[in-house]
PDB file of N, CA and C in Angstrom:
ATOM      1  N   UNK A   1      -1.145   0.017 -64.744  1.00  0.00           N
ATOM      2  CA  UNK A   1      -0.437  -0.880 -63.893  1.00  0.00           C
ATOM      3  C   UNK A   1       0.057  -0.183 -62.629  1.00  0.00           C
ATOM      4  N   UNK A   2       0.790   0.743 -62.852  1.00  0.00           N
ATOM      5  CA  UNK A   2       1.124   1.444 -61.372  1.00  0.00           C
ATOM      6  C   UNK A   2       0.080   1.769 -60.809  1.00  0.00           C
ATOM      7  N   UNK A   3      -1.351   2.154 -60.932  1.00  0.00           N
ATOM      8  CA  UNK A   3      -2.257   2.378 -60.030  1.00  0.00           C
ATOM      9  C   UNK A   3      -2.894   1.790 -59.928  1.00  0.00           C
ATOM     10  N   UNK A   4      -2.857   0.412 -60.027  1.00  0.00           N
ATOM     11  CA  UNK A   4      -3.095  -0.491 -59.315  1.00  0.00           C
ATOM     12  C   UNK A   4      -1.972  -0.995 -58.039  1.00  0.00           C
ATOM     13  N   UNK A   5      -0.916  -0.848 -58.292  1.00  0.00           N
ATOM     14  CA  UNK A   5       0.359  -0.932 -57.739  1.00  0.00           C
ATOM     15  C   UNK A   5       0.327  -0.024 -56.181  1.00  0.00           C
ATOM     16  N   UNK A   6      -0.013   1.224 -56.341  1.00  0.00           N
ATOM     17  CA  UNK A   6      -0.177   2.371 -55.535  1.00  0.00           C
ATOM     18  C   UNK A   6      -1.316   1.603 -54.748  1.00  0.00           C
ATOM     19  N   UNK A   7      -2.439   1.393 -55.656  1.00  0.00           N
ATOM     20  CA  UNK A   7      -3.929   1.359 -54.855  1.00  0.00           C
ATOM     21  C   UNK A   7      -3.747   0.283 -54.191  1.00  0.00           C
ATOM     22  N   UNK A   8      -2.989  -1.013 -54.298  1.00  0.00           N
ATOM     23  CA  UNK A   8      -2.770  -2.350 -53.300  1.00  0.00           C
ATOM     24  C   UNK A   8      -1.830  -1.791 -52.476  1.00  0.00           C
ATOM     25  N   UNK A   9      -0.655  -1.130 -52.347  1.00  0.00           N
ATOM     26  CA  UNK A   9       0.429  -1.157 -51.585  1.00  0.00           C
ATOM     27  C   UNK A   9      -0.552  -0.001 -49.992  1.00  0.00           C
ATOM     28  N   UNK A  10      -1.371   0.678 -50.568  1.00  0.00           N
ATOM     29  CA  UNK A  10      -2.160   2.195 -49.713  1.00  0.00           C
ATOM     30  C   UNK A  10      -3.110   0.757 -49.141  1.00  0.00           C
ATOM     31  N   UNK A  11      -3.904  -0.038 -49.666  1.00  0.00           N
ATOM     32  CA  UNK A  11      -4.795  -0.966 -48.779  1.00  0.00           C
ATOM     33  C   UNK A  11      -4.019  -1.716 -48.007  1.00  0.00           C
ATOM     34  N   UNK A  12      -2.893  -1.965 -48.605  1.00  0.00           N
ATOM     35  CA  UNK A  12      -2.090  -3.145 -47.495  1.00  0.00           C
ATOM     36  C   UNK A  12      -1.626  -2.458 -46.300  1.00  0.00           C
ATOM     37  N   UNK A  13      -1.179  -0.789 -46.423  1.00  0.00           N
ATOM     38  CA  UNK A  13      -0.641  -0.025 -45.212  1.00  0.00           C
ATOM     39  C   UNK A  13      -2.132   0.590 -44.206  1.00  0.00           C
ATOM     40  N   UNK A  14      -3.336   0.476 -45.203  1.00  0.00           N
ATOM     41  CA  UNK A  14      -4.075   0.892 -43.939  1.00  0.00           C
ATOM     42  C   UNK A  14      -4.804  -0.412 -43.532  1.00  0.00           C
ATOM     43  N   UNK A  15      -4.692  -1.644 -44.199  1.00  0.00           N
ATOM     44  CA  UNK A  15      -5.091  -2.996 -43.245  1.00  0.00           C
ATOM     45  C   UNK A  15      -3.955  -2.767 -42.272  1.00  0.00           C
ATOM     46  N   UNK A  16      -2.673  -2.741 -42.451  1.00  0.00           N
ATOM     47  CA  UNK A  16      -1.610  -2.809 -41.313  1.00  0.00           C
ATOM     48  C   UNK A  16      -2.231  -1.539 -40.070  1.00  0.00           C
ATOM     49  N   UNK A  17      -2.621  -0.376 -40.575  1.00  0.00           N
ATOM     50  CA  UNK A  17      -3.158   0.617 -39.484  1.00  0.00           C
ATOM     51  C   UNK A  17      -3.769  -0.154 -38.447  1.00  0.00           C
ATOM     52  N   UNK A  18      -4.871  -0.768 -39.615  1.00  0.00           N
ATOM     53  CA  UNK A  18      -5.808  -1.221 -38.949  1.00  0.00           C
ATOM     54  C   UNK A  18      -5.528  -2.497 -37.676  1.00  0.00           C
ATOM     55  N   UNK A  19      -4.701  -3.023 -37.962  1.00  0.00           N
ATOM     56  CA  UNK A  19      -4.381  -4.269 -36.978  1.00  0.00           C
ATOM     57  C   UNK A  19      -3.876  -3.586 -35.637  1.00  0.00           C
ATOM     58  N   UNK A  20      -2.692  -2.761 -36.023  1.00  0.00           N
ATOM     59  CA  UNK A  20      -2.488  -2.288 -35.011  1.00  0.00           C
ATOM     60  C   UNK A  20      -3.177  -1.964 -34.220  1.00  0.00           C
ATOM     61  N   UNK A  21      -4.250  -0.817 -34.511  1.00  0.00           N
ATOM     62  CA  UNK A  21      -5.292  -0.282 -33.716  1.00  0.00           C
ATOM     63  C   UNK A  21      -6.056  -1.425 -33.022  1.00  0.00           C
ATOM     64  N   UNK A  22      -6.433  -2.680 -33.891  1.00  0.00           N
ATOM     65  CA  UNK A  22      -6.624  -3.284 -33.421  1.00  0.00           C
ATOM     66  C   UNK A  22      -6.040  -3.992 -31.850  1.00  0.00           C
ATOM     67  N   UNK A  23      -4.669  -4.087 -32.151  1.00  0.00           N
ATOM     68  CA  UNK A  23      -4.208  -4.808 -31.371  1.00  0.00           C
ATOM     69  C   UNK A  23      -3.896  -3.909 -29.863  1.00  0.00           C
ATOM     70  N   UNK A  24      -3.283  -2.824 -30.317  1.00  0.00           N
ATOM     71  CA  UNK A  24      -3.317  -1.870 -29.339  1.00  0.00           C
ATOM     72  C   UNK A  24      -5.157  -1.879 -28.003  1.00  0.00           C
ATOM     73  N   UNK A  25      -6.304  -2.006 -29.088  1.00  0.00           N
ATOM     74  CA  UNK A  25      -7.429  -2.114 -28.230  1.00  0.00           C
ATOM     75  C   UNK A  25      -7.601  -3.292 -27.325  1.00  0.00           C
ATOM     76  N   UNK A  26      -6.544  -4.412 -28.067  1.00  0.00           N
ATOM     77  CA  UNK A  26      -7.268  -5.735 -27.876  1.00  0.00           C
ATOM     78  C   UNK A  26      -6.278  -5.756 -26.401  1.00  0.00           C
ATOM     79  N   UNK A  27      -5.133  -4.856 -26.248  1.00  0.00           N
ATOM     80  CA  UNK A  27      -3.939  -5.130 -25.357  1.00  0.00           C
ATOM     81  C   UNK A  27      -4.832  -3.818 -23.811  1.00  0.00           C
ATOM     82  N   UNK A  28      -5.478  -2.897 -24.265  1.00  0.00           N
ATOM     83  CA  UNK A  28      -6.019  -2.074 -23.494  1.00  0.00           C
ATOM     84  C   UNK A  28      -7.163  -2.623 -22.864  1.00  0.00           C
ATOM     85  N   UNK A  29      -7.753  -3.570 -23.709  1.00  0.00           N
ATOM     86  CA  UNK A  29      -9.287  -4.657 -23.251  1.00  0.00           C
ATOM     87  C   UNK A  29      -8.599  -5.357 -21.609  1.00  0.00           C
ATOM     88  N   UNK A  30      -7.859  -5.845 -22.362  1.00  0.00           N
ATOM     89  CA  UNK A  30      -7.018  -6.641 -20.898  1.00  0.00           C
ATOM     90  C   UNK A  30      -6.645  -6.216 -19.997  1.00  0.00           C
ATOM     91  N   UNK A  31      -6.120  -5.243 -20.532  1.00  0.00           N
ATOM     92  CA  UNK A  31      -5.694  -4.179 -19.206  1.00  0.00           C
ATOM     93  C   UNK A  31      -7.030  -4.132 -18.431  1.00  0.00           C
ATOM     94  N   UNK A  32      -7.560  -3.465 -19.030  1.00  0.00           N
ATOM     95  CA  UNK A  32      -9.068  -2.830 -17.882  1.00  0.00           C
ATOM     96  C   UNK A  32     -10.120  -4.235 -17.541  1.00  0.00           C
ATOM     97  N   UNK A  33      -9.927  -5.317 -18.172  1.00  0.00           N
ATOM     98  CA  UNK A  33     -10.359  -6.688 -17.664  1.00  0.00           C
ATOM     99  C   UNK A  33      -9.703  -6.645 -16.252  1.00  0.00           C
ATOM    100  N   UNK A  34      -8.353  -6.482 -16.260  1.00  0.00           N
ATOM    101  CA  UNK A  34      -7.530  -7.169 -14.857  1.00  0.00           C
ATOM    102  C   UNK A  34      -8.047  -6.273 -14.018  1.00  0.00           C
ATOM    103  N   UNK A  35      -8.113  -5.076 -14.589  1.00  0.00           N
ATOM    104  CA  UNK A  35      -8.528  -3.939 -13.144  1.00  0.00           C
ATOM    105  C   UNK A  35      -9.482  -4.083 -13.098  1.00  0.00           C
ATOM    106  N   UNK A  36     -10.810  -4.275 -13.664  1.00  0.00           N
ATOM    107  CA  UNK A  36     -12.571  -4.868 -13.368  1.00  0.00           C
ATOM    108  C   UNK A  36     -11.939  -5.715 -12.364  1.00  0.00           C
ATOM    109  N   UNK A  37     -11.774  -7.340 -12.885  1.00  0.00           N
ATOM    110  CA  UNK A  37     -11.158  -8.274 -11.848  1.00  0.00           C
ATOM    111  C   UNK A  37     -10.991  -7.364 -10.377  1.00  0.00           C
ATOM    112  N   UNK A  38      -9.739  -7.254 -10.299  1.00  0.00           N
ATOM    113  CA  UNK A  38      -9.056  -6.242  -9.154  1.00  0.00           C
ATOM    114  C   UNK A  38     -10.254  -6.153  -8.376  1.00  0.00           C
ATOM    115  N   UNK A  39     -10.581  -4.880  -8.810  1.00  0.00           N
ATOM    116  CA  UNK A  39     -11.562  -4.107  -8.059  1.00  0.00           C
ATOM    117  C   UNK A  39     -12.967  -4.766  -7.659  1.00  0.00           C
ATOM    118  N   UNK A  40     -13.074  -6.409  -8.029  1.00  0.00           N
ATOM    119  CA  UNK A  40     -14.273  -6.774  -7.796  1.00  0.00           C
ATOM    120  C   UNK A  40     -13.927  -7.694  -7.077  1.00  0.00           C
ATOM    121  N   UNK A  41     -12.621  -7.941  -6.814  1.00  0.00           N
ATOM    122  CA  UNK A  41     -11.990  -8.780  -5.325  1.00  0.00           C
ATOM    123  C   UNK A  41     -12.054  -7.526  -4.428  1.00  0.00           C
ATOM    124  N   UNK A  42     -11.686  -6.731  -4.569  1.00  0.00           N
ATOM    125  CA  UNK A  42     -11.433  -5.582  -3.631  1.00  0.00           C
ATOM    126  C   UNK A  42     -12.829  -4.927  -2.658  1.00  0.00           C
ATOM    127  N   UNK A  43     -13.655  -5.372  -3.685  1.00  0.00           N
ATOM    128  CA  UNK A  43     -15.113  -4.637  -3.648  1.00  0.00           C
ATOM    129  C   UNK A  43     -15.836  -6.068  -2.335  1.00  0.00           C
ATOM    130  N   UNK A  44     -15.346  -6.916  -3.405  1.00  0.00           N
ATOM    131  CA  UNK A  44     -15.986  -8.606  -2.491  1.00  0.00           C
ATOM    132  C   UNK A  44     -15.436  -8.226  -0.615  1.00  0.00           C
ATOM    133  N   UNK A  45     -13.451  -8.193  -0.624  1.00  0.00           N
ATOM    134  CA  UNK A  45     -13.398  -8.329   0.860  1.00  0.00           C
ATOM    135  C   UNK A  45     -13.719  -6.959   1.262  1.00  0.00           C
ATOM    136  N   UNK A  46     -14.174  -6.052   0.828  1.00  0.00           N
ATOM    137  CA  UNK A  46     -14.329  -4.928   1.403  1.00  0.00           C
ATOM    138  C   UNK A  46     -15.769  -4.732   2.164  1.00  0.00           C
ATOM    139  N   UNK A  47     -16.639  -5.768   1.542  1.00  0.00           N
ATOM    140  CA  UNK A  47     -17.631  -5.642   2.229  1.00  0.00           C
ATOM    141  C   UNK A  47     -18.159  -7.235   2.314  1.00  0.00           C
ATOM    142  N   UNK A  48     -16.724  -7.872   3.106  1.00  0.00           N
ATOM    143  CA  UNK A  48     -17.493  -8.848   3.719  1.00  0.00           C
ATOM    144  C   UNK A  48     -17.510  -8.903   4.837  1.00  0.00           C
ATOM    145  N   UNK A  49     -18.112  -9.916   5.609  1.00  0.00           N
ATOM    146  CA  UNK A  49     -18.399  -9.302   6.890  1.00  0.00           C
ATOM    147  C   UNK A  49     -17.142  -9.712   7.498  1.00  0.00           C
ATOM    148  N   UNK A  50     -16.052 -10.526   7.515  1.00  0.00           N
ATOM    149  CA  UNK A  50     -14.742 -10.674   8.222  1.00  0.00           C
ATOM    150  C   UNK A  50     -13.821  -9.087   8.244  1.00  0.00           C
ATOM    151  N   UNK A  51     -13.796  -8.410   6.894  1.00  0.00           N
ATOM    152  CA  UNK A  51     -13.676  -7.203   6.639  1.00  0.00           C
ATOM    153  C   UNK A  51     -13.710  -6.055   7.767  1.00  0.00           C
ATOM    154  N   UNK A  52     -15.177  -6.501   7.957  1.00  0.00           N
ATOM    155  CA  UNK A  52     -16.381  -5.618   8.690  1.00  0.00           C
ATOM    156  C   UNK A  52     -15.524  -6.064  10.523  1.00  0.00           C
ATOM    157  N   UNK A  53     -15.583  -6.753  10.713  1.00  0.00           N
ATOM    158  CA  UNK A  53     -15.423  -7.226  12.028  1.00  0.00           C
ATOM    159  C   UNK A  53     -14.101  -6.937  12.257  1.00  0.00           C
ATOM    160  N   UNK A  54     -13.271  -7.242  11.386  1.00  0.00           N
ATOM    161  CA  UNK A  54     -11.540  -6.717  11.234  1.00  0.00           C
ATOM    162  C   UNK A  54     -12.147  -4.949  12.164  1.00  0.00           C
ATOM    163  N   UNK A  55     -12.776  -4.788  10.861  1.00  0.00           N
ATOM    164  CA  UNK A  55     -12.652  -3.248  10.918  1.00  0.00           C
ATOM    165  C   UNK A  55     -13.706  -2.752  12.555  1.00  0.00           C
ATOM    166  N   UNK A  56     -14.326  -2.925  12.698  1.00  0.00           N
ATOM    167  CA  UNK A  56     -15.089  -2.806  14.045  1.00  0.00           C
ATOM    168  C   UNK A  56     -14.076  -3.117  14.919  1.00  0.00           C
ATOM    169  N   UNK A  57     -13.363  -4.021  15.086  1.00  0.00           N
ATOM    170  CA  UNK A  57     -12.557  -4.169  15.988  1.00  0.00           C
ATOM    171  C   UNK A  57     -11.126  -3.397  16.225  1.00  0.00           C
ATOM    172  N   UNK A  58     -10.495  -3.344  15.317  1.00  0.00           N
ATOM    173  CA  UNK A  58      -9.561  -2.406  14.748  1.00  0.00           C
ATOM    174  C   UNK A  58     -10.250  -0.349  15.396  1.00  0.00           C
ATOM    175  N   UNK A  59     -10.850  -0.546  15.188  1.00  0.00           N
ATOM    176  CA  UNK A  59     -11.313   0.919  15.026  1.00  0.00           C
ATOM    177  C   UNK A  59     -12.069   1.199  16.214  1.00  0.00           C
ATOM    178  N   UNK A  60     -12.680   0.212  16.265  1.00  0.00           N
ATOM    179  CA  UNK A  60     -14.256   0.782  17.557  1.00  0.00           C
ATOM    180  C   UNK A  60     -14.133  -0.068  18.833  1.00  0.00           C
ATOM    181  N   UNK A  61     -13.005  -0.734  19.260  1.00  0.00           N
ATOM    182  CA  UNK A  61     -12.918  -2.077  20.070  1.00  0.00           C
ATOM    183  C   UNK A  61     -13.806  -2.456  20.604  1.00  0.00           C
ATOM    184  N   UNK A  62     -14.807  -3.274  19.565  1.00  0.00           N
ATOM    185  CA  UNK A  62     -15.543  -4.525  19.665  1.00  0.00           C
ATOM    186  C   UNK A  62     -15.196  -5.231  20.023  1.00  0.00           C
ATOM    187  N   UNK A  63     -15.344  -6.372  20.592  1.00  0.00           N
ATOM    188  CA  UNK A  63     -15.201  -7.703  20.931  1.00  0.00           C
ATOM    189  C   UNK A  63     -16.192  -8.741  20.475  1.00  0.00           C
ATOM    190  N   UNK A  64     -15.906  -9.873  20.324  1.00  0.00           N
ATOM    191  CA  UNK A  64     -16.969 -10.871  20.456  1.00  0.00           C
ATOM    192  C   UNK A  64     -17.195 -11.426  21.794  1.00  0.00           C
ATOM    193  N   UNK A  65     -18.231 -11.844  21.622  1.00  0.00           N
ATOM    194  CA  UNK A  65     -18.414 -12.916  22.962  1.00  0.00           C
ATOM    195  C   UNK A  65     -17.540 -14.208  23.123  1.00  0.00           C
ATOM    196  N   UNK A  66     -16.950 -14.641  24.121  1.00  0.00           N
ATOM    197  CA  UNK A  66     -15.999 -15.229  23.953  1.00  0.00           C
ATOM    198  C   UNK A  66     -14.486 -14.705  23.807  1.00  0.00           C
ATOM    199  N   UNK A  67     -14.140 -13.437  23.550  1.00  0.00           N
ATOM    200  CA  UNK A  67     -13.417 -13.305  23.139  1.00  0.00           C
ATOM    201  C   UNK A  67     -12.635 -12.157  24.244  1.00  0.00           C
ATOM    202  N   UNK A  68     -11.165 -11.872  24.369  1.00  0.00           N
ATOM    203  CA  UNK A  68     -10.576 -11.698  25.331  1.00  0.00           C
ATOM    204  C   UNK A  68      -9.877 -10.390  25.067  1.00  0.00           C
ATOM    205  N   UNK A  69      -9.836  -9.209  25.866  1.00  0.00           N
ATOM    206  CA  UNK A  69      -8.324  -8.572  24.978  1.00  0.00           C
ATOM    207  C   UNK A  69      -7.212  -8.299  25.820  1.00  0.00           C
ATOM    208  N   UNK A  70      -6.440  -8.359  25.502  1.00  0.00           N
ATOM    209  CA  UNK A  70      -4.959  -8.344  26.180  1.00  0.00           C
ATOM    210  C   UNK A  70      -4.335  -7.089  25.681  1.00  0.00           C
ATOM    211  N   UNK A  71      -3.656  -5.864  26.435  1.00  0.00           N
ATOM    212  CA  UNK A  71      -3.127  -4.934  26.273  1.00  0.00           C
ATOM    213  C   UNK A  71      -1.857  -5.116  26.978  1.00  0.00           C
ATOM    214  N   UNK A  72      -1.152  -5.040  25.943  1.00  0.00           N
ATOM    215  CA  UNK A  72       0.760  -5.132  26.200  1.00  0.00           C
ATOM    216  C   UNK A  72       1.095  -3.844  26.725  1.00  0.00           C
ATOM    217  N   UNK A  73       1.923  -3.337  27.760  1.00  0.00           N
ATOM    218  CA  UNK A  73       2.313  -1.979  27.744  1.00  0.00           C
ATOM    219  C   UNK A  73       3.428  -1.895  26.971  1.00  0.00           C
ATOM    220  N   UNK A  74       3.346  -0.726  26.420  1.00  0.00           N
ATOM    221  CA  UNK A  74       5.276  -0.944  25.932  1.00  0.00           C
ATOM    222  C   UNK A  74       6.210  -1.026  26.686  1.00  0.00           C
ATOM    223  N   UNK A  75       7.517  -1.538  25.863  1.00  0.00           N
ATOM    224  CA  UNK A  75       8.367  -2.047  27.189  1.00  0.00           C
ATOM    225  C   UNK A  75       9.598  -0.469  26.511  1.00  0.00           C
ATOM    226  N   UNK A  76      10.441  -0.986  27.911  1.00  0.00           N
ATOM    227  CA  UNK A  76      11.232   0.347  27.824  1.00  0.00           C
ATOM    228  C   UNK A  76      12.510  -0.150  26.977  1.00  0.00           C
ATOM    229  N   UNK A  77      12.721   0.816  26.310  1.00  0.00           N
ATOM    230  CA  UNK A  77      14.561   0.252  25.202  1.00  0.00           C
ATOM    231  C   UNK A  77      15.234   1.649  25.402  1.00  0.00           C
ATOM    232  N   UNK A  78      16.281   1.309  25.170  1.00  0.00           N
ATOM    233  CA  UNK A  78      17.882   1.672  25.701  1.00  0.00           C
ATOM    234  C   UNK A  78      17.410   3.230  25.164  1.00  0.00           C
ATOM    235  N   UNK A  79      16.265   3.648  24.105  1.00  0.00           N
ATOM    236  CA  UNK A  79      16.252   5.016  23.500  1.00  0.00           C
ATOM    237  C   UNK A  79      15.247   5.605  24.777  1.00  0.00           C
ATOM    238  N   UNK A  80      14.444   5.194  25.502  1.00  0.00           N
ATOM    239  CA  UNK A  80      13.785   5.738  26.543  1.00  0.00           C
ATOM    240  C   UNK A  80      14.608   6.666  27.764  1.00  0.00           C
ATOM    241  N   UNK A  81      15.543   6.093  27.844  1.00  0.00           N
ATOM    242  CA  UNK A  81      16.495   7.233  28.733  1.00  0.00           C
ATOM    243  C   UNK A  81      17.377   7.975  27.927  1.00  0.00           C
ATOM    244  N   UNK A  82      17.410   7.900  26.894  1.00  0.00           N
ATOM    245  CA  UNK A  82      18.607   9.042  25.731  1.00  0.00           C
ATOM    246  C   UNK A  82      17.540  10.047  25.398  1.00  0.00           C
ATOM    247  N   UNK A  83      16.765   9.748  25.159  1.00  0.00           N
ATOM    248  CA  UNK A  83      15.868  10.683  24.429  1.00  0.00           C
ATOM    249  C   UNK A  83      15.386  11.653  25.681  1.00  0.00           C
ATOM    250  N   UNK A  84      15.005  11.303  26.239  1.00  0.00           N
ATOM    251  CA  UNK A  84      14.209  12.427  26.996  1.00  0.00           C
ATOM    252  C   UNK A  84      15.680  12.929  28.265  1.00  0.00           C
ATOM    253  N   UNK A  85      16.466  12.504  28.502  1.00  0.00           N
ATOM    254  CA  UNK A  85      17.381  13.115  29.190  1.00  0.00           C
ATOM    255  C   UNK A  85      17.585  14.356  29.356  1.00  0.00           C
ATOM    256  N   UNK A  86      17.735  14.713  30.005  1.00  0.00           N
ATOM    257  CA  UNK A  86      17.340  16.237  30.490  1.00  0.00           C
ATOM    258  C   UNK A  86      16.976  17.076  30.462  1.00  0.00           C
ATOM    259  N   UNK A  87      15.587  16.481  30.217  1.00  0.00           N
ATOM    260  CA  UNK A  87      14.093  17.595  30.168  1.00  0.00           C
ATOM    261  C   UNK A  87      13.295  16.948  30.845  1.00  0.00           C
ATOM    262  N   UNK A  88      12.390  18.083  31.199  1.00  0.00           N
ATOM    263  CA  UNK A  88      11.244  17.750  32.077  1.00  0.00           C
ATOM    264  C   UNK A  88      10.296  17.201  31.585  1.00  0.00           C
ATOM    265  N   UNK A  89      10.283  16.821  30.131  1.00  0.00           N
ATOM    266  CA  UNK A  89       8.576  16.719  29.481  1.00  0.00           C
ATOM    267  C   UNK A  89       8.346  15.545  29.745  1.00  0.00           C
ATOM    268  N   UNK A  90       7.036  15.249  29.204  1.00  0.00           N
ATOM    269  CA  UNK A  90       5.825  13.797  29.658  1.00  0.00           C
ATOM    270  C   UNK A  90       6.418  13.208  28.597  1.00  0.00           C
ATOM    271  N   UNK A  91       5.640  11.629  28.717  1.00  0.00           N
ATOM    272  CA  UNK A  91       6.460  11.008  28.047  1.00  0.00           C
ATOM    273  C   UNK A  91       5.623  10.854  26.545  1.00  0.00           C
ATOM    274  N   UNK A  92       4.402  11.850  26.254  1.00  0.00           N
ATOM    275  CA  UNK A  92       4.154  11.646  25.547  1.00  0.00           C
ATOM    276  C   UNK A  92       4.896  12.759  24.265  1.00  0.00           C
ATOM    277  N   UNK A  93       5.587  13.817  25.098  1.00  0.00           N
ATOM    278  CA  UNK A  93       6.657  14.582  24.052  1.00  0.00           C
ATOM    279  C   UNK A  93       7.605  13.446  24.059  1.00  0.00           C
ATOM    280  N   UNK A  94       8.868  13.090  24.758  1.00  0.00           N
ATOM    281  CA  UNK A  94       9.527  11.584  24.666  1.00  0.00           C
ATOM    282  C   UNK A  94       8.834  10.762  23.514  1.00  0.00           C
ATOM    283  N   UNK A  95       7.796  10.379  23.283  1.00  0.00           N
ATOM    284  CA  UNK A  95       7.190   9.714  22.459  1.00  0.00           C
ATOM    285  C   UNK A  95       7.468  10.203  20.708  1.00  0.00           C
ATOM    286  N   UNK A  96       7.114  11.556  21.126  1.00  0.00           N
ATOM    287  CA  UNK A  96       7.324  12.391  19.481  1.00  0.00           C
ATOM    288  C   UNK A  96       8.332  12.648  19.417  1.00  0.00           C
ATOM    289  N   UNK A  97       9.482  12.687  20.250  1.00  0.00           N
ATOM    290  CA  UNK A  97      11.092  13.108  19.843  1.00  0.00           C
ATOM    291  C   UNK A  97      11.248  11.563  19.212  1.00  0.00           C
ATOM    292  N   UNK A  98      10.768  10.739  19.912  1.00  0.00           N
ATOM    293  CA  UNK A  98      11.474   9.231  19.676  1.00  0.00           C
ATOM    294  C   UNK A  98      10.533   9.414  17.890  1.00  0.00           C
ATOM    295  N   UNK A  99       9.981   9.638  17.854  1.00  0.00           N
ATOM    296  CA  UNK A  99       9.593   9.367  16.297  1.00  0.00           C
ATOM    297  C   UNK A  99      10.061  10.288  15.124  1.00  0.00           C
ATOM    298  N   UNK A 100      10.644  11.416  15.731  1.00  0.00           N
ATOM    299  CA  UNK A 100      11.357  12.193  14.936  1.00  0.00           C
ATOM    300  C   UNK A 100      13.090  11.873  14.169  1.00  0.00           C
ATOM    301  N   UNK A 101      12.989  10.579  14.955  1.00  0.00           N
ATOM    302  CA  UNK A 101      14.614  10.507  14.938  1.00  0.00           C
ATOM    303  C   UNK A 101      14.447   9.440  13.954  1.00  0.00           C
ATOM    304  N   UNK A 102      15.271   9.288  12.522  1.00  0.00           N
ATOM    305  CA  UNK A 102      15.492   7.971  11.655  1.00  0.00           C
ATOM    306  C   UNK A 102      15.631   6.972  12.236  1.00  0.00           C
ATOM    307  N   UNK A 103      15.214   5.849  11.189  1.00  0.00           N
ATOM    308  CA  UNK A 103      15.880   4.671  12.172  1.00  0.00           C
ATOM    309  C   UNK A 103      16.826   4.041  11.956  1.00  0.00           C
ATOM    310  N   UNK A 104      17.932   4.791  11.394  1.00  0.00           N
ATOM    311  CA  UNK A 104      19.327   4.250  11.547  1.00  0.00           C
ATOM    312  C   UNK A 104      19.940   5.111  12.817  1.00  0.00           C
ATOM    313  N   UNK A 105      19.042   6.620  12.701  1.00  0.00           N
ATOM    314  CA  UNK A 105      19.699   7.144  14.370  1.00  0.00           C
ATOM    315  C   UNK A 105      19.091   5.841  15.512  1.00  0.00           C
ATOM    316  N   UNK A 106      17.960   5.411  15.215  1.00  0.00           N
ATOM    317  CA  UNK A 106      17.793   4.742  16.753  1.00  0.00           C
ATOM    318  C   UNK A 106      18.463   3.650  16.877  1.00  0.00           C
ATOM    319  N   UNK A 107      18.739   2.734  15.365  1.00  0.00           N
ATOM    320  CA  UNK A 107      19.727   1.520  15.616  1.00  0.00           C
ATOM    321  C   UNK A 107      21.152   2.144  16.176  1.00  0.00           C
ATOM    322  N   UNK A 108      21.556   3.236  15.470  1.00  0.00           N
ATOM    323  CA  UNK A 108      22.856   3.807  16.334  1.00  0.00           C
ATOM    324  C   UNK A 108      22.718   4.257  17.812  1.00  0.00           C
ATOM    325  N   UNK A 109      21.746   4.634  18.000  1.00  0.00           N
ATOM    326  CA  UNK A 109      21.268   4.837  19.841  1.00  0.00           C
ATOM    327  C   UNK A 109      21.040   3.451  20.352  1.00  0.00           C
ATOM    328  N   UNK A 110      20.542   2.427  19.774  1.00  0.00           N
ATOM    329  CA  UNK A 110      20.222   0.938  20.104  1.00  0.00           C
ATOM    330  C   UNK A 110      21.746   0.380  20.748  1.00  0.00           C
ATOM    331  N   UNK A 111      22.647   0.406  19.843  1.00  0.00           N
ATOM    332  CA  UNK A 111      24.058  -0.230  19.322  1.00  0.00           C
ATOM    333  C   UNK A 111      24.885   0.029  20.454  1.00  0.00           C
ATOM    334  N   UNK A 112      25.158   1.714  19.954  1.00  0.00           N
ATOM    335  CA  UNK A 112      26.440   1.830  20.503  1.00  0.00           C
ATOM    336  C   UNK A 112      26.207   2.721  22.082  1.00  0.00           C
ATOM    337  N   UNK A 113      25.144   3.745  21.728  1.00  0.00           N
ATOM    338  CA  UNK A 113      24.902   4.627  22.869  1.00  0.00           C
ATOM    339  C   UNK A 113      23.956   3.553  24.314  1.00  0.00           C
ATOM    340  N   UNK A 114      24.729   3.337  25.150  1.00  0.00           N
ATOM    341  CA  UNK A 114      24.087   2.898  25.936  1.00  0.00           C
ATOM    342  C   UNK A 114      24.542   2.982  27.510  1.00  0.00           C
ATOM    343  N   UNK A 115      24.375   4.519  27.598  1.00  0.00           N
ATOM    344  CA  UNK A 115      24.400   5.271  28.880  1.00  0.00           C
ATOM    345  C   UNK A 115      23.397   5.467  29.616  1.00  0.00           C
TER     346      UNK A 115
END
């Protein structure tokens, strides 16, 4: 009687193994389903041609026919005369000081400094 007792209670704990493992695979299946998915949207706009034209244009300034481009200059803010103040450099050092500075220093140069 007890080993039968032993021998059902040892099948019932490795059916339980077994589910788990199961379930654990069945929860990892999904996982790597969503990322297949993912990556086969990713794969789709990556090589479609709106993608493509984004990117030609973006990168290589293409144009279409028909089509126009407009270049904004930047405009000047209150950090254009703080920053470069009394130095001689171009404004493309001005440019890299202005990006060196946080941007709670430039909202505080925005705000309050406005000499």
């Amino acid at each position: 009687m007890s080993y039968l007792l032993y021998t059902l209670t040892t099948s019932v704990y490795k059916s339980y193994q077994i589910d788990l493992h199961i379930r654990d695979f069945e929860q990892e299946n999904e996982q790597i389903a969503g990322e297949n998915d993912q990556k086969s949207e990713d794969f789709q706009y990556y090589s479609s041609d709106r993608y493509i034209e984004k990117i030609a244009k973006q990168n290589l300034g293409l144009v279409n026919s028909g089509e126009e481009v407009i270049v904004i200059p930047s405009l000047k803010t209150p950090l254009d005369g703080i920053i470069g103040a009394g130095s001689a450099n171009s404004d493309v050092d001005d440019d890299y000081e202005a990006q060196q500075l946080t941007n709670s220093q430039k909202w505080w140069i925005f705000f309050f400094d406005r000499s």
